[in-house]
PDB file of N, CA and C in Angstrom:
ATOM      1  N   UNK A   1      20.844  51.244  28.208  1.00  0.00           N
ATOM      2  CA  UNK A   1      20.145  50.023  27.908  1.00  0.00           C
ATOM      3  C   UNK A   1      20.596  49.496  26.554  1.00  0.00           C
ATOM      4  N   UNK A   2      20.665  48.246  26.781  1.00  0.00           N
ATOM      5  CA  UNK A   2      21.206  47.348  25.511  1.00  0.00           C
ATOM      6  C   UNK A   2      20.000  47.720  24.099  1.00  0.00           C
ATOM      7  N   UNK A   3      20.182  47.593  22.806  1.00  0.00           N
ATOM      8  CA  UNK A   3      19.359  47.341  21.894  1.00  0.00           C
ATOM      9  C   UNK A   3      17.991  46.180  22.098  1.00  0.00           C
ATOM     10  N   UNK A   4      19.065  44.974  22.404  1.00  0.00           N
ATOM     11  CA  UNK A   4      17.829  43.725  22.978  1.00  0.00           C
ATOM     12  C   UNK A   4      16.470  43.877  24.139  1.00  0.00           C
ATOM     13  N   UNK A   5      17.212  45.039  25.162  1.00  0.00           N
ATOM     14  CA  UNK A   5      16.145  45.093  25.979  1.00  0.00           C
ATOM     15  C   UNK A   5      15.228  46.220  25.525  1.00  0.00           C
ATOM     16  N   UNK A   6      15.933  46.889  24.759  1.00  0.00           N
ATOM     17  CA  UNK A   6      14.548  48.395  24.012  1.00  0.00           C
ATOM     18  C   UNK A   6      14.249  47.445  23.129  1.00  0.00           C
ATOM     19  N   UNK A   7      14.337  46.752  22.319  1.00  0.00           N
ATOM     20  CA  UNK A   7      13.759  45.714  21.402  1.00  0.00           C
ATOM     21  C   UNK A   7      12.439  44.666  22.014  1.00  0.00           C
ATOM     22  N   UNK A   8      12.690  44.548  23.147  1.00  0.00           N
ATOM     23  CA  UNK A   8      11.716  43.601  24.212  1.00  0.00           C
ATOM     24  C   UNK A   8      10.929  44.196  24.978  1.00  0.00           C
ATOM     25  N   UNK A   9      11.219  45.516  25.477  1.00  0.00           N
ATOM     26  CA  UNK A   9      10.217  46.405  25.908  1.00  0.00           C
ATOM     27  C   UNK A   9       9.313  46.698  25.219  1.00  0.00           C
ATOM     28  N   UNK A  10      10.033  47.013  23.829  1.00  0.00           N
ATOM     29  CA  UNK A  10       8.852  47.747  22.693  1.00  0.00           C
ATOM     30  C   UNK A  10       7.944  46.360  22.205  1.00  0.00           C
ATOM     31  N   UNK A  11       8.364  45.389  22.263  1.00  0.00           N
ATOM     32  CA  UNK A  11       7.834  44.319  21.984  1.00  0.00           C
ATOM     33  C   UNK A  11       6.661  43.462  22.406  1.00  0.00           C
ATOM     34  N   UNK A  12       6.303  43.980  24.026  1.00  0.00           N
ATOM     35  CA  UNK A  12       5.933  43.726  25.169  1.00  0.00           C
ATOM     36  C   UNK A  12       4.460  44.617  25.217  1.00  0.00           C
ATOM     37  N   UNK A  13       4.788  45.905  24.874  1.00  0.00           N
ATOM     38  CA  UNK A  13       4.215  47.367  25.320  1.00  0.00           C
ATOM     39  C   UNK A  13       3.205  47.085  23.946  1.00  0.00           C
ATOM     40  N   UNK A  14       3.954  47.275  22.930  1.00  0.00           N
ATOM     41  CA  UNK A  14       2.818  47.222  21.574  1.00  0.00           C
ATOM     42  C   UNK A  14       2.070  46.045  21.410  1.00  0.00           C
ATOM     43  N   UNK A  15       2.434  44.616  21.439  1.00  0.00           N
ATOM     44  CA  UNK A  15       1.832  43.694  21.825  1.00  0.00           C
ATOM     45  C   UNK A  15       0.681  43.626  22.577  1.00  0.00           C
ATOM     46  N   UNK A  16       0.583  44.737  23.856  1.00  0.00           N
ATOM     47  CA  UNK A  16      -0.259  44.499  25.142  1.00  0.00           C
ATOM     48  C   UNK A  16      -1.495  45.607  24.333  1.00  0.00           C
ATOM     49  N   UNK A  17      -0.382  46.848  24.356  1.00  0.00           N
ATOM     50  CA  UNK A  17      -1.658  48.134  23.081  1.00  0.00           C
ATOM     51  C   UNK A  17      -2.601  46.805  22.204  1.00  0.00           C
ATOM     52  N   UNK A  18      -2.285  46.703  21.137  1.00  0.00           N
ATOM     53  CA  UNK A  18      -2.836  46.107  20.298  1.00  0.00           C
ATOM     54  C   UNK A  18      -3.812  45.160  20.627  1.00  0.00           C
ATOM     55  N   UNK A  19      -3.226  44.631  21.770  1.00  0.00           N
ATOM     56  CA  UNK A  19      -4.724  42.894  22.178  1.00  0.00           C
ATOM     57  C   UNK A  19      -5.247  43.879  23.450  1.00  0.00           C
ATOM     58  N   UNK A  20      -4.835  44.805  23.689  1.00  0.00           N
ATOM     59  CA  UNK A  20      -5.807  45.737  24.354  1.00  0.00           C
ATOM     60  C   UNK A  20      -7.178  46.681  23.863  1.00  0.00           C
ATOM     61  N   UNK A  21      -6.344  47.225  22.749  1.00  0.00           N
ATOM     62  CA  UNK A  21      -7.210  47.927  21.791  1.00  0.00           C
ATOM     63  C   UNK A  21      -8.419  46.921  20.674  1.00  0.00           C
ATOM     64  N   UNK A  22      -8.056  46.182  20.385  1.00  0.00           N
ATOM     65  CA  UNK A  22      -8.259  45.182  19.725  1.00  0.00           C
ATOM     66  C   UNK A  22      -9.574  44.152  20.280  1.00  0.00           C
ATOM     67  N   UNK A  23      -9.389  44.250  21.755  1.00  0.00           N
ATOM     68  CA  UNK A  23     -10.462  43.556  22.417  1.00  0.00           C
ATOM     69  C   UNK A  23     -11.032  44.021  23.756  1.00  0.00           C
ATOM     70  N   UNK A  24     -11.008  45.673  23.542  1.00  0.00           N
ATOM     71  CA  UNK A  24     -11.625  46.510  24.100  1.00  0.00           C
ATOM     72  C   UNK A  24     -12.725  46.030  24.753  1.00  0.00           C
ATOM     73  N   UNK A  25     -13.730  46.098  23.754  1.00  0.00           N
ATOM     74  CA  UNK A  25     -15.156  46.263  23.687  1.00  0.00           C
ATOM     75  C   UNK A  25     -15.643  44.361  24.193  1.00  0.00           C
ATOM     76  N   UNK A  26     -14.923  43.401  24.191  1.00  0.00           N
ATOM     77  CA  UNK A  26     -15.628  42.166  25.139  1.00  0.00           C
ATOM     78  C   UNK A  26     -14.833  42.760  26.166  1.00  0.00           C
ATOM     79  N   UNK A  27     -13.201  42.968  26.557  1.00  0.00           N
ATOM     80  CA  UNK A  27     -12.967  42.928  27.947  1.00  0.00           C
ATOM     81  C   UNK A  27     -13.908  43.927  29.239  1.00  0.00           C
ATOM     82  N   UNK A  28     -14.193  44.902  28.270  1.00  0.00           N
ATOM     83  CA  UNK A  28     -15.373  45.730  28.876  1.00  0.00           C
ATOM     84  C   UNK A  28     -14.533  47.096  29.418  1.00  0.00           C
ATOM     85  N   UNK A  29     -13.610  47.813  28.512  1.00  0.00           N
ATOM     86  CA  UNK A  29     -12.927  48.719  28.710  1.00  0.00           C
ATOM     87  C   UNK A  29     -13.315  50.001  27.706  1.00  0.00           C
ATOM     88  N   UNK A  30     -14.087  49.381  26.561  1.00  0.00           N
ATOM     89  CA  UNK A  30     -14.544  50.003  25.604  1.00  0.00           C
ATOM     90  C   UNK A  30     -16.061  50.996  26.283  1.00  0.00           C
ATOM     91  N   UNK A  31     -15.819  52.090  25.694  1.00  0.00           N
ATOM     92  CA  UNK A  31     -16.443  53.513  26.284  1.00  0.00           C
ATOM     93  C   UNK A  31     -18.431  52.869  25.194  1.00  0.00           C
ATOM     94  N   UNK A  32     -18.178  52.415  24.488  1.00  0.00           N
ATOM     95  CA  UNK A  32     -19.415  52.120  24.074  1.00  0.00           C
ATOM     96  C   UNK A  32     -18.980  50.556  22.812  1.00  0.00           C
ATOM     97  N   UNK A  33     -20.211  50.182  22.574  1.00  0.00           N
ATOM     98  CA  UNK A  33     -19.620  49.239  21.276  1.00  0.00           C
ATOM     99  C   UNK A  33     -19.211  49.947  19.986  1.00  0.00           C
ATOM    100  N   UNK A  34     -18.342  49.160  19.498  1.00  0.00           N
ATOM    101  CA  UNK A  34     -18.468  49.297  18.098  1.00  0.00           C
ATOM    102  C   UNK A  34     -16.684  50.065  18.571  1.00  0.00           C
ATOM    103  N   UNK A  35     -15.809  50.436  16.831  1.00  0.00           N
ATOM    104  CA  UNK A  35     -14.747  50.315  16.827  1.00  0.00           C
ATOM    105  C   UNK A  35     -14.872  52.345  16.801  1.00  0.00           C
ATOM    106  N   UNK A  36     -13.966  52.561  17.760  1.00  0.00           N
ATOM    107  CA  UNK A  36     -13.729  54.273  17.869  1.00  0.00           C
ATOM    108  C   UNK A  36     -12.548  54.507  17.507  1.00  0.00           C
ATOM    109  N   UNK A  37     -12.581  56.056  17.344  1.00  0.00           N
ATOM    110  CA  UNK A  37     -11.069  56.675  17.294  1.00  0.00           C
ATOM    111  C   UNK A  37     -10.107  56.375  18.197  1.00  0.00           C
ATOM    112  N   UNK A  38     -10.584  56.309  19.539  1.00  0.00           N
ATOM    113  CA  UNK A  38      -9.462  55.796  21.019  1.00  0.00           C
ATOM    114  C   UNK A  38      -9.106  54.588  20.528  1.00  0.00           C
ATOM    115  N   UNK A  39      -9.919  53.649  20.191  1.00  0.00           N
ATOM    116  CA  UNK A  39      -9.045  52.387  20.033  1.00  0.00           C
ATOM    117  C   UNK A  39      -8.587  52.267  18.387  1.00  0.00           C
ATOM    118  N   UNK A  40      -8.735  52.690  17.572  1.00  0.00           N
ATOM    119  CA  UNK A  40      -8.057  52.877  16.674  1.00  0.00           C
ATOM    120  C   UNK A  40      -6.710  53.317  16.649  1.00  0.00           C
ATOM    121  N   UNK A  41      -6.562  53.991  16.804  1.00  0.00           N
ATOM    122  CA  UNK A  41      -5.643  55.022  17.678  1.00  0.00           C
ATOM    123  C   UNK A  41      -4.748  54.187  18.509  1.00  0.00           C
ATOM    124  N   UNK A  42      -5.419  53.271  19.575  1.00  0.00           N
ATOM    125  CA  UNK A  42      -4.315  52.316  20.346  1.00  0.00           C
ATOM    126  C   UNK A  42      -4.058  51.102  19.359  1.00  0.00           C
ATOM    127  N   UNK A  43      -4.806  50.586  18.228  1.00  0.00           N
ATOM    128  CA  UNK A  43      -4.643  49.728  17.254  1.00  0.00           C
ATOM    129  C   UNK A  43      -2.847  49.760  16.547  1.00  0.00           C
ATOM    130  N   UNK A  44      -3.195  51.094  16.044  1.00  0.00           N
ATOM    131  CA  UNK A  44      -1.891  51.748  14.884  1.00  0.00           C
ATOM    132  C   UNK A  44      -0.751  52.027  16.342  1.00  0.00           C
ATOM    133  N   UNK A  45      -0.950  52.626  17.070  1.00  0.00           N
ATOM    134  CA  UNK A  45       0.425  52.978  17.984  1.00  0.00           C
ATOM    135  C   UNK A  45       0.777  51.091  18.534  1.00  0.00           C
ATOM    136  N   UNK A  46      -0.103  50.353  18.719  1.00  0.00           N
ATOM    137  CA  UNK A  46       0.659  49.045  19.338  1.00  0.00           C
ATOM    138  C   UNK A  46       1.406  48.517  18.204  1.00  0.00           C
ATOM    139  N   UNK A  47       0.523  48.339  16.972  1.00  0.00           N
ATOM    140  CA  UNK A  47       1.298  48.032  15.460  1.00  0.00           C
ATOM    141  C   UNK A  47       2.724  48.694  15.453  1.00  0.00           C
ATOM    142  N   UNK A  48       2.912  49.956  15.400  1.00  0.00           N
ATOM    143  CA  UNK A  48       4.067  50.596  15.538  1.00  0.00           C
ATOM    144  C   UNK A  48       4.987  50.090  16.334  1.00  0.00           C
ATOM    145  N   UNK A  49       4.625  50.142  17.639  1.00  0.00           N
ATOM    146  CA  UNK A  49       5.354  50.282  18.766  1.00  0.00           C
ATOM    147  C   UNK A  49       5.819  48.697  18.227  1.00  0.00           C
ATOM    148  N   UNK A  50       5.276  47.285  18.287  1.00  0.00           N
ATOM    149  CA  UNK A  50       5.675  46.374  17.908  1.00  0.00           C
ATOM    150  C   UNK A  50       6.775  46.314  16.637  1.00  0.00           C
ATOM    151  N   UNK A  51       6.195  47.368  15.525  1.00  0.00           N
ATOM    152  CA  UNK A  51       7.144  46.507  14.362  1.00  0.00           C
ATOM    153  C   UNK A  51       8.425  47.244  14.291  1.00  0.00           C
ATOM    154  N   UNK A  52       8.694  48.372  15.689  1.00  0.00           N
ATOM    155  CA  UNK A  52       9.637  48.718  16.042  1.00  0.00           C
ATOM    156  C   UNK A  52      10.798  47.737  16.488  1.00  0.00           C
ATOM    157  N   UNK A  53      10.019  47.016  17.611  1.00  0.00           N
ATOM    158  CA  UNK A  53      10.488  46.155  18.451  1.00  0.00           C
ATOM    159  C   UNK A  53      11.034  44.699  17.898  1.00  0.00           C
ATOM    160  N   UNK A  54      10.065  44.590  17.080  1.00  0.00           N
ATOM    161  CA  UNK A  54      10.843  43.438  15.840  1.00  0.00           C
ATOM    162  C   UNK A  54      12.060  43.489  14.727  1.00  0.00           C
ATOM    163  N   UNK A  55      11.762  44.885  14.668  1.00  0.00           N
ATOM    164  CA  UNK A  55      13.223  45.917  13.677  1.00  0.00           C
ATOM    165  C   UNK A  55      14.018  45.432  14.324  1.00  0.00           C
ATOM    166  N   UNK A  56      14.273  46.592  15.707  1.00  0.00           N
ATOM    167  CA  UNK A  56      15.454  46.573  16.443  1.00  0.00           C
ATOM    168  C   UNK A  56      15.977  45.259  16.931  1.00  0.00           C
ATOM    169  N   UNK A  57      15.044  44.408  17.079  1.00  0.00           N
ATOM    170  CA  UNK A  57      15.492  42.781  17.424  1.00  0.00           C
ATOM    171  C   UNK A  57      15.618  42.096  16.610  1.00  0.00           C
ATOM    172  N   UNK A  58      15.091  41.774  15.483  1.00  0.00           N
ATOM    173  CA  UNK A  58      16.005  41.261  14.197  1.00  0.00           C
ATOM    174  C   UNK A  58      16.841  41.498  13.154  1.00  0.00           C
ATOM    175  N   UNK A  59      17.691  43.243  13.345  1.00  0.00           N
ATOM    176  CA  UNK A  59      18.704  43.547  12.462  1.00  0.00           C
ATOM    177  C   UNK A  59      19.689  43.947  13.602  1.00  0.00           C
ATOM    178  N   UNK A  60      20.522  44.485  13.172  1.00  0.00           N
ATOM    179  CA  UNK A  60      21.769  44.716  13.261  1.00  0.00           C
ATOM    180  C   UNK A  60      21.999  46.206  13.884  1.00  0.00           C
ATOM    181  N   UNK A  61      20.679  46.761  13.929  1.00  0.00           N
ATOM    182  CA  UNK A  61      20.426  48.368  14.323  1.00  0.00           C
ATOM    183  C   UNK A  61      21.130  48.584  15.604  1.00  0.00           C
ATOM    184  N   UNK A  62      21.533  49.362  15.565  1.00  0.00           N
ATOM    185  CA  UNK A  62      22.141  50.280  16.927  1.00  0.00           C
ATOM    186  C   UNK A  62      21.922  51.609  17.237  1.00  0.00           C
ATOM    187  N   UNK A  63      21.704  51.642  18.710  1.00  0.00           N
ATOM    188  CA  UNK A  63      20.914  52.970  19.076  1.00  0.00           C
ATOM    189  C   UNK A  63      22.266  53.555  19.337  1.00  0.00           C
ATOM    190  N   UNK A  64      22.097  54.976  19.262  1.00  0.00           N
ATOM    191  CA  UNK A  64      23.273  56.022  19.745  1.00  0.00           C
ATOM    192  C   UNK A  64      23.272  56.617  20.853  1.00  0.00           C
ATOM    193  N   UNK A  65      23.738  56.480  21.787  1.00  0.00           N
ATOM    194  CA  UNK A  65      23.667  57.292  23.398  1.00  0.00           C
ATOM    195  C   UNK A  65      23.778  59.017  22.914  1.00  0.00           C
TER     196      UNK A  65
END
């Protein structure tokens, strides 16, 4: 796989974490109200997973087979 498409996957995936985690508790996925470790937890890994995906898609980075 090209850089661009692991760049757009990760882009996609952390994006979805984050407005998942993030709006848990109205979509009605949240285990009780109020902000927990589970979605905390999916908060920081979508953050990640995204500012991965923005790395690898706006520099010059190259993955190594």
């Amino acid at each position: 796989m090209s850089t661009k498409t692991i760049s757009l996957v990760l882009l996609i995936i952390g994006a979805v974490l984050l407005v998942l985690s993030l709006f848990a508790d109205l979509i009605g996925i949240g285990s009780y109200p109020g902000m927990h470790s589970s979605q905390i937890a999916g908060i920081l890994m979508g953050a990640v997973l995204l500012a991965l995906g923005v790395y690898f898609r706006f520099t010059k980075a190259t993955l190594k087979k």
